[in-house]
C-alpha atoms as a PDB file:
ATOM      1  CA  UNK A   1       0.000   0.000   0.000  1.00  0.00           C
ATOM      2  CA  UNK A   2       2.991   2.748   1.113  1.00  0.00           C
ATOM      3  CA  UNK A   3       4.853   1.536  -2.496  1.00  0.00           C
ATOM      4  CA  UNK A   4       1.195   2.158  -4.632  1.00  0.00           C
ATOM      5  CA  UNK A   5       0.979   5.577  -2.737  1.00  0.00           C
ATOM      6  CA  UNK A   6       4.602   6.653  -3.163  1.00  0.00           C
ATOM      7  CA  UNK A   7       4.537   5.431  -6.488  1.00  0.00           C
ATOM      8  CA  UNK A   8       1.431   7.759  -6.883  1.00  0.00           C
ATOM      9  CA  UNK A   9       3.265  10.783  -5.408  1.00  0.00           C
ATOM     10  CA  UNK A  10       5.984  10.368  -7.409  1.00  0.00           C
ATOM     11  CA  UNK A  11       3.355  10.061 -10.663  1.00  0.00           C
ATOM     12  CA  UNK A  12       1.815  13.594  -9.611  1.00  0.00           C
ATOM     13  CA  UNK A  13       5.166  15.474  -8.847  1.00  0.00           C
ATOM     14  CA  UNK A  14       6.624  14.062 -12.726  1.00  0.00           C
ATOM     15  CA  UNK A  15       3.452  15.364 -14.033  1.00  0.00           C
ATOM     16  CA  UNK A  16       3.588  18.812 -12.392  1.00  0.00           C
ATOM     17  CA  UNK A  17       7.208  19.496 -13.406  1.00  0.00           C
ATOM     18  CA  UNK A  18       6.861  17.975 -16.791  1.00  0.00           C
ATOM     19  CA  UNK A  19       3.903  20.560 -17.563  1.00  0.00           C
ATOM     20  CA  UNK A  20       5.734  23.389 -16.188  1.00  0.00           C
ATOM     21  CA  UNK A  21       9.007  22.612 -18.481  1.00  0.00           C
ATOM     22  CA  UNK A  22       6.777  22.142 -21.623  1.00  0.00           C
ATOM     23  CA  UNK A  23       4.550  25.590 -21.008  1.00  0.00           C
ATOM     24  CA  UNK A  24       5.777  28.261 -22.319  1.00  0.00           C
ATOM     25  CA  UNK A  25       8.080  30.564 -19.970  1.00  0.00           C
ATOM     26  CA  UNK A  26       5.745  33.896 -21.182  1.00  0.00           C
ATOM     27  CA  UNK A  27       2.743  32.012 -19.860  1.00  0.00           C
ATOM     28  CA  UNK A  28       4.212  31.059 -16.561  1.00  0.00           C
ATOM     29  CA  UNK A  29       4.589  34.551 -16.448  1.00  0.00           C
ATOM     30  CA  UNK A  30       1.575  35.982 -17.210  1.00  0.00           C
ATOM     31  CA  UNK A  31      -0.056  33.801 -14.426  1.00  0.00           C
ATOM     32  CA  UNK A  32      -1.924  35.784 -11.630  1.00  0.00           C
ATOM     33  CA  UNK A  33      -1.175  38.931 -13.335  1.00  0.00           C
ATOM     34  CA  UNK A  34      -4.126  41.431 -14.683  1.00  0.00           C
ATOM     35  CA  UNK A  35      -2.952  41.586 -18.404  1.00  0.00           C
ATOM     36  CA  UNK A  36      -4.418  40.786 -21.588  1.00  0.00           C
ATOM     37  CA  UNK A  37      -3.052  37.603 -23.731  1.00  0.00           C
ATOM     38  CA  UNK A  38      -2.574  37.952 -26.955  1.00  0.00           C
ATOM     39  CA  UNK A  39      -1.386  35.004 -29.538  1.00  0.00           C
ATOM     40  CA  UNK A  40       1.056  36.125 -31.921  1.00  0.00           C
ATOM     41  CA  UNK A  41      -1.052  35.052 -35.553  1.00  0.00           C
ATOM     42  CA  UNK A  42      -0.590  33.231 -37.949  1.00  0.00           C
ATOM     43  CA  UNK A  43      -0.161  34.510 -42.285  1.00  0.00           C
ATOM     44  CA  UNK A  44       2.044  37.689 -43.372  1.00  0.00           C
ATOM     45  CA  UNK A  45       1.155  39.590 -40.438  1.00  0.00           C
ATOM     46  CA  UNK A  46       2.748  37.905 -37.997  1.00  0.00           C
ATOM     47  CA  UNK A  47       5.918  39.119 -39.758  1.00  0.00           C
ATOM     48  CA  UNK A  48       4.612  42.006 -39.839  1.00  0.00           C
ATOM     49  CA  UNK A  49       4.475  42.460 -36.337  1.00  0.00           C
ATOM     50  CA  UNK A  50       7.286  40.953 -35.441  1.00  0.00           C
ATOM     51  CA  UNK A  51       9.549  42.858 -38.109  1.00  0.00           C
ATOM     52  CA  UNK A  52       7.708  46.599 -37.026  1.00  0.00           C
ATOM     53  CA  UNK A  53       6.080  46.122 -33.863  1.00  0.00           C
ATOM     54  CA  UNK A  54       7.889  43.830 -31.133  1.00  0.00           C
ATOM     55  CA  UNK A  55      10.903  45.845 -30.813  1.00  0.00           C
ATOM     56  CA  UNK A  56       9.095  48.079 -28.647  1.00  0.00           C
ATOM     57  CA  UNK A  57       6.210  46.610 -27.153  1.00  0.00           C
ATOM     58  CA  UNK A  58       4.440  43.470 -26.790  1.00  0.00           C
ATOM     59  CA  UNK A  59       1.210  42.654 -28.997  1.00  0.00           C
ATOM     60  CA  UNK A  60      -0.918  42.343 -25.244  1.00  0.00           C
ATOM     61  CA  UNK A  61      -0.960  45.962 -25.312  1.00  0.00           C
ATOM     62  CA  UNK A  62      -3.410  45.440 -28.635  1.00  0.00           C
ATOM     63  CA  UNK A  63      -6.069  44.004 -26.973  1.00  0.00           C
ATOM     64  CA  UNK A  64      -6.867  47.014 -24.144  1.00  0.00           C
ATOM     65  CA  UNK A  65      -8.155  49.425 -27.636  1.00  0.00           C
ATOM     66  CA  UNK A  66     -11.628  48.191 -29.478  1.00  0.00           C
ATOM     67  CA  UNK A  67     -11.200  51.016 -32.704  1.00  0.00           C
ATOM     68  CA  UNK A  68     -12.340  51.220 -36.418  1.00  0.00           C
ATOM     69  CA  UNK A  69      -9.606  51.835 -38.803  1.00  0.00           C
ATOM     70  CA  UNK A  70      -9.121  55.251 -38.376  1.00  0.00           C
ATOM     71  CA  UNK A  71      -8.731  54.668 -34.954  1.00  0.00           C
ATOM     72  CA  UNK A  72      -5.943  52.332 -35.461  1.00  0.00           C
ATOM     73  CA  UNK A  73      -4.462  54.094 -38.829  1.00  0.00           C
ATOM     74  CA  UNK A  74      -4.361  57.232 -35.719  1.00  0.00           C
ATOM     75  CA  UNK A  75      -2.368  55.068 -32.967  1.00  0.00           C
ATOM     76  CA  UNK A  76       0.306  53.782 -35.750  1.00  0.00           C
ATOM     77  CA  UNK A  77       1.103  57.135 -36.728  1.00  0.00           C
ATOM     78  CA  UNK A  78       1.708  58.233 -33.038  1.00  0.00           C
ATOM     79  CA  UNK A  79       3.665  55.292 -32.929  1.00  0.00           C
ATOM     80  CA  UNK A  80       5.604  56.630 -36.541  1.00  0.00           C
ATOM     81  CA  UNK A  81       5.990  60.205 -34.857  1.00  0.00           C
ATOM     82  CA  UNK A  82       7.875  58.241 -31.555  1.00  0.00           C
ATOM     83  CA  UNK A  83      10.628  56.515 -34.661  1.00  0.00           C
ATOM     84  CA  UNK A  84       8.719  53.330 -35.501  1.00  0.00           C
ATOM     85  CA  UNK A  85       9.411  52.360 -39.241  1.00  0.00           C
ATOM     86  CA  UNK A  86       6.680  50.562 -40.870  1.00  0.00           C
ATOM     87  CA  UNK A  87       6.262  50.221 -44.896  1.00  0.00           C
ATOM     88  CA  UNK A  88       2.403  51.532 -46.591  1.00  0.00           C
ATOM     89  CA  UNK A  89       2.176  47.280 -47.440  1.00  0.00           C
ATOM     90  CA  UNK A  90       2.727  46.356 -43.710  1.00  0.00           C
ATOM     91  CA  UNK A  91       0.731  49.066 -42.364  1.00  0.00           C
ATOM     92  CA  UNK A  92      -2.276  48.064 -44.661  1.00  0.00           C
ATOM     93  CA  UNK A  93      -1.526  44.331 -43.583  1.00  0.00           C
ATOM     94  CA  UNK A  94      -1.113  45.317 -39.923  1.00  0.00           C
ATOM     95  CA  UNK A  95      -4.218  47.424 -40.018  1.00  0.00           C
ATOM     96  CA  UNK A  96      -6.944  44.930 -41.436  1.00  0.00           C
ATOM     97  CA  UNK A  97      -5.408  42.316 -39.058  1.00  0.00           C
ATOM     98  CA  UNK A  98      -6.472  44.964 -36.352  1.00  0.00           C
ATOM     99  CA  UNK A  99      -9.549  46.291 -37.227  1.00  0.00           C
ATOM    100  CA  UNK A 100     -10.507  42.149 -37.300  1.00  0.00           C
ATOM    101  CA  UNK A 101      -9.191  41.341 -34.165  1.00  0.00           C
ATOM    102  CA  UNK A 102      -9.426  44.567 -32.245  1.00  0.00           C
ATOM    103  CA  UNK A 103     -11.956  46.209 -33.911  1.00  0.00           C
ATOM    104  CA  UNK A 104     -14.980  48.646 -32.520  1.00  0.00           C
ATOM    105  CA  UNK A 105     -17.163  45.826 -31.503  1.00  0.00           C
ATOM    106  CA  UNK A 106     -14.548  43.678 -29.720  1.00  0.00           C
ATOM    107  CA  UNK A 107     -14.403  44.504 -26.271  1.00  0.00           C
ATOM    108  CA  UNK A 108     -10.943  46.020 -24.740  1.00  0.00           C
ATOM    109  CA  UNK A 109      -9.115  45.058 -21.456  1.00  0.00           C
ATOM    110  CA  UNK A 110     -10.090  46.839 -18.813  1.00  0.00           C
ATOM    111  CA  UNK A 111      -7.087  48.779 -17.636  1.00  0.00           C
ATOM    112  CA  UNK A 112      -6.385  48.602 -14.082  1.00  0.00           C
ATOM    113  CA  UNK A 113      -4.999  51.923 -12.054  1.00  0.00           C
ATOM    114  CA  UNK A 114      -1.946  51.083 -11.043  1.00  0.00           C
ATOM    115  CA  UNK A 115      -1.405  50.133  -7.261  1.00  0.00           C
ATOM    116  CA  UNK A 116       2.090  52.008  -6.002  1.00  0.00           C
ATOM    117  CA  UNK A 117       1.931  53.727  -2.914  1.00  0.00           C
ATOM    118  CA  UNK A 118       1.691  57.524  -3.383  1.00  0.00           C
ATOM    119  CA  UNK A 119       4.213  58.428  -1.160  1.00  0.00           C
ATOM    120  CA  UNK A 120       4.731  61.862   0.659  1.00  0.00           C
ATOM    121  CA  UNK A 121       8.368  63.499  -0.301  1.00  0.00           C
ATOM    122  CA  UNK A 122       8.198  66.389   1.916  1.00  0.00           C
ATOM    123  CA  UNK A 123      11.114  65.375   3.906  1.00  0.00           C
ATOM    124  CA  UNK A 124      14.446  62.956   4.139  1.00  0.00           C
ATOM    125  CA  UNK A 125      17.190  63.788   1.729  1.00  0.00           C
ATOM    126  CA  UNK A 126      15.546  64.400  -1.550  1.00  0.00           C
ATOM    127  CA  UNK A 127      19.326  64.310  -3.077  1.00  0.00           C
ATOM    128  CA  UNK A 128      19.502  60.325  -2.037  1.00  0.00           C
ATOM    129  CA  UNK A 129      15.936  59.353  -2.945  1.00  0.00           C
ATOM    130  CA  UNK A 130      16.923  60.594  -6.461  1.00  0.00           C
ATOM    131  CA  UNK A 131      20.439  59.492  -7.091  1.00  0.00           C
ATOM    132  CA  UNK A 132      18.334  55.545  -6.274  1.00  0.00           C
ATOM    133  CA  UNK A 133      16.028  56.809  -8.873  1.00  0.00           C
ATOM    134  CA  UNK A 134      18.125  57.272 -11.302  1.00  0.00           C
ATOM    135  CA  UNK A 135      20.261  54.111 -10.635  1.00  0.00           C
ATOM    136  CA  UNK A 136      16.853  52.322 -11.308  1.00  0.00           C
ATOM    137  CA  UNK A 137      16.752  54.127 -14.571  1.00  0.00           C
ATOM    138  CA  UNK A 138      19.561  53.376 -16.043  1.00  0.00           C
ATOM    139  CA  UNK A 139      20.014  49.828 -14.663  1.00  0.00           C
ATOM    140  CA  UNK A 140      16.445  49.011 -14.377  1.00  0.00           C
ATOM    141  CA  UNK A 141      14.596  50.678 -16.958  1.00  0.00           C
ATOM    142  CA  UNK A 142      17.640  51.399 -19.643  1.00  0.00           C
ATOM    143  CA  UNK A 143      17.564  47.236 -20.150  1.00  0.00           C
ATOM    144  CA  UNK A 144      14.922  48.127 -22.517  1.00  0.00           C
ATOM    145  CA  UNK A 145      14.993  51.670 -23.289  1.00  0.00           C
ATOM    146  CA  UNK A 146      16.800  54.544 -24.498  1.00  0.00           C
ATOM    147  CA  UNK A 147      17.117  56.961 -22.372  1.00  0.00           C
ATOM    148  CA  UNK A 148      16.031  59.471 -25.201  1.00  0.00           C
ATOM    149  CA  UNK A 149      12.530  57.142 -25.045  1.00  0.00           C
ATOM    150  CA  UNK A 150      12.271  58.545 -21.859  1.00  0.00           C
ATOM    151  CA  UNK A 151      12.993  62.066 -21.716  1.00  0.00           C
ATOM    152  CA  UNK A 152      10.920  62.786 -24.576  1.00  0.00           C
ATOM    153  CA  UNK A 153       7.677  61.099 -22.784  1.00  0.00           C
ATOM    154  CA  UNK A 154       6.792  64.265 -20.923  1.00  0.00           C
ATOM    155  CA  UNK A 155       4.226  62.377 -18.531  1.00  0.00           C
ATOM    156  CA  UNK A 156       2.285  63.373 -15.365  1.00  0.00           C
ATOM    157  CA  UNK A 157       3.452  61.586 -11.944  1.00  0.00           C
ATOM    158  CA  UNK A 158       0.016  59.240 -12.003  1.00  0.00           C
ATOM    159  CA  UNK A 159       0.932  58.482 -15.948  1.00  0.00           C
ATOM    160  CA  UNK A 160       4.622  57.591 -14.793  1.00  0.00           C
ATOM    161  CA  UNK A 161       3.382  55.231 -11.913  1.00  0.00           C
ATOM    162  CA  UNK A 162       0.680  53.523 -14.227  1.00  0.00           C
ATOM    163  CA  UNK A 163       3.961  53.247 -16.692  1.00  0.00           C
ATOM    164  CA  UNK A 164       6.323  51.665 -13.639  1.00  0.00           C
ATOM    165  CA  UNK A 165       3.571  49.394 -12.327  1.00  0.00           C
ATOM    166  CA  UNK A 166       3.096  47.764 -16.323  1.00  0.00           C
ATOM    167  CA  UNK A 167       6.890  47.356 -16.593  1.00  0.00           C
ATOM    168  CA  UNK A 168       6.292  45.561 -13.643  1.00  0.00           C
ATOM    169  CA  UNK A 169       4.099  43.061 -14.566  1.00  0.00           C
ATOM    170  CA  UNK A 170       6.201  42.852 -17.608  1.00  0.00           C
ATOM    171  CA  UNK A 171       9.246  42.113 -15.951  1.00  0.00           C
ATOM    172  CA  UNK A 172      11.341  44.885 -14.618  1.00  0.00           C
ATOM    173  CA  UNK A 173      12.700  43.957 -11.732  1.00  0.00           C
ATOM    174  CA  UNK A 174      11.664  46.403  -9.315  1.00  0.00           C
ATOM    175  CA  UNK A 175       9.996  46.184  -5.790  1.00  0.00           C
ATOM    176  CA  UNK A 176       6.672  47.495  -4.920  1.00  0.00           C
ATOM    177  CA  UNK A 177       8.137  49.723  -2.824  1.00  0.00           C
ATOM    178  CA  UNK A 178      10.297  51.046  -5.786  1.00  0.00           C
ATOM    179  CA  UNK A 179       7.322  52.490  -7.905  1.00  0.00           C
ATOM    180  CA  UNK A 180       6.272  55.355  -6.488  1.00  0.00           C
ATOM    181  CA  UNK A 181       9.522  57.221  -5.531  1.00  0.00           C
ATOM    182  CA  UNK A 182      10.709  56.367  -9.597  1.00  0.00           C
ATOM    183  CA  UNK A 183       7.191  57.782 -10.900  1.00  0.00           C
ATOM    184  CA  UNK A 184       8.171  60.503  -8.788  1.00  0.00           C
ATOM    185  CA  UNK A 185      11.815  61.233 -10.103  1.00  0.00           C
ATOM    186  CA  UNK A 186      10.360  60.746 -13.340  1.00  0.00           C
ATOM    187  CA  UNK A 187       7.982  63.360 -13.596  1.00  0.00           C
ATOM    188  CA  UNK A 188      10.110  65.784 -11.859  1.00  0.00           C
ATOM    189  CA  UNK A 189      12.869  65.000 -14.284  1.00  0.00           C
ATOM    190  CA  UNK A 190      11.622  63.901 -17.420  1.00  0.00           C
ATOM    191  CA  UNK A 191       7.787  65.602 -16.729  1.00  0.00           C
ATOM    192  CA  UNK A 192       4.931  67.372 -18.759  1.00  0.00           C
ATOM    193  CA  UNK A 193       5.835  70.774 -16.742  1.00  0.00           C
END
């Protein structure tokens, strides 16, 4: 009986591990966390995307917007104005792929406010709290961006700690504790004012 039940144990425990080597690491990531998934398609715009799109953000990020074309055609020219490179042929490809998937009468990820602490700065050394900030930039946040990315952003503290949390949950390594004094050097240094 102890042999059948070990033997059982042992059974489960292969099983468990096997399943967690064959998933893919992005979905063990995305577990537990409040973000859209997205499957990268299938056809010529999956190149598409990967060749124009990818290099700066992940396709998730499609599925919080439910627009017509225009809508769309409006968001990849933003994205043109910020130094994305995409040819008329891929746009047009990109577009109808979006429209279909994400169009006006899908219905968009709700976007959650991001949780960091707002913290009150109106004391301590001010000098200390930003030289950690900006060691966090460039070692945390410079993995993945250029600093000019940054400085040109121009965003609000709240839009900075919304930013900072979704980094987060995309794999930056900071701590909870980290968000809101970053948001914080962020908008004072690289801010809409």
């Amino acid at each position: 009986m102890k042999w059948r039940f070990g033997k059982a144990v042992m059974g489960v425990a292969v099983a468990v591990i096997a399943t967690a080597l064959v998933m893919p690491v992005a979905a063990q990531n995305r577990r537990g966390r409040n973000r859209p998934l997205v499957d990268l398609p299938s056809g010529p715009v999956r190149q598409v995307i990967l060749n124009n799109c990818t290099a700066c953000h992940g396709i998730d990020d499609y599925a919080y917007y439910a627009m017509d074309r225009a809508g769309w055609q409006k968001l990849i020219e933003t994205m043109k104005e910020k130094g994305a490179v995409i040819s008329d042929d891929d746009r047009a490809t990109l577009l109808d792929w979006l429209v279909a998937k994400f169009g006006p009468d899908s219905k968009p990820f709700p976007r959650a406010r991001a949780d960091g602490p707002i913290l009150n700065f109106g004391g301590g050394d001010t000098a200390a709290r930003d030289a950690a900030a900006k060691r966090l930039v460039d070692t945390v946040c410079r993995t993945c961006h250029t600093l000019e990315r940054i400085e040109v952003a121009k965003y609000t503290e709240d839009k900075w700690r919304e930013i900072v949390n979704d980094m987060k949950t995309r794999g930056a390594q900071l701590d909870a504790a980290d968000v809101a004094p970053l948001a914080t050097y962020l908008a004072k240094t690289y801010g809409a004012n």
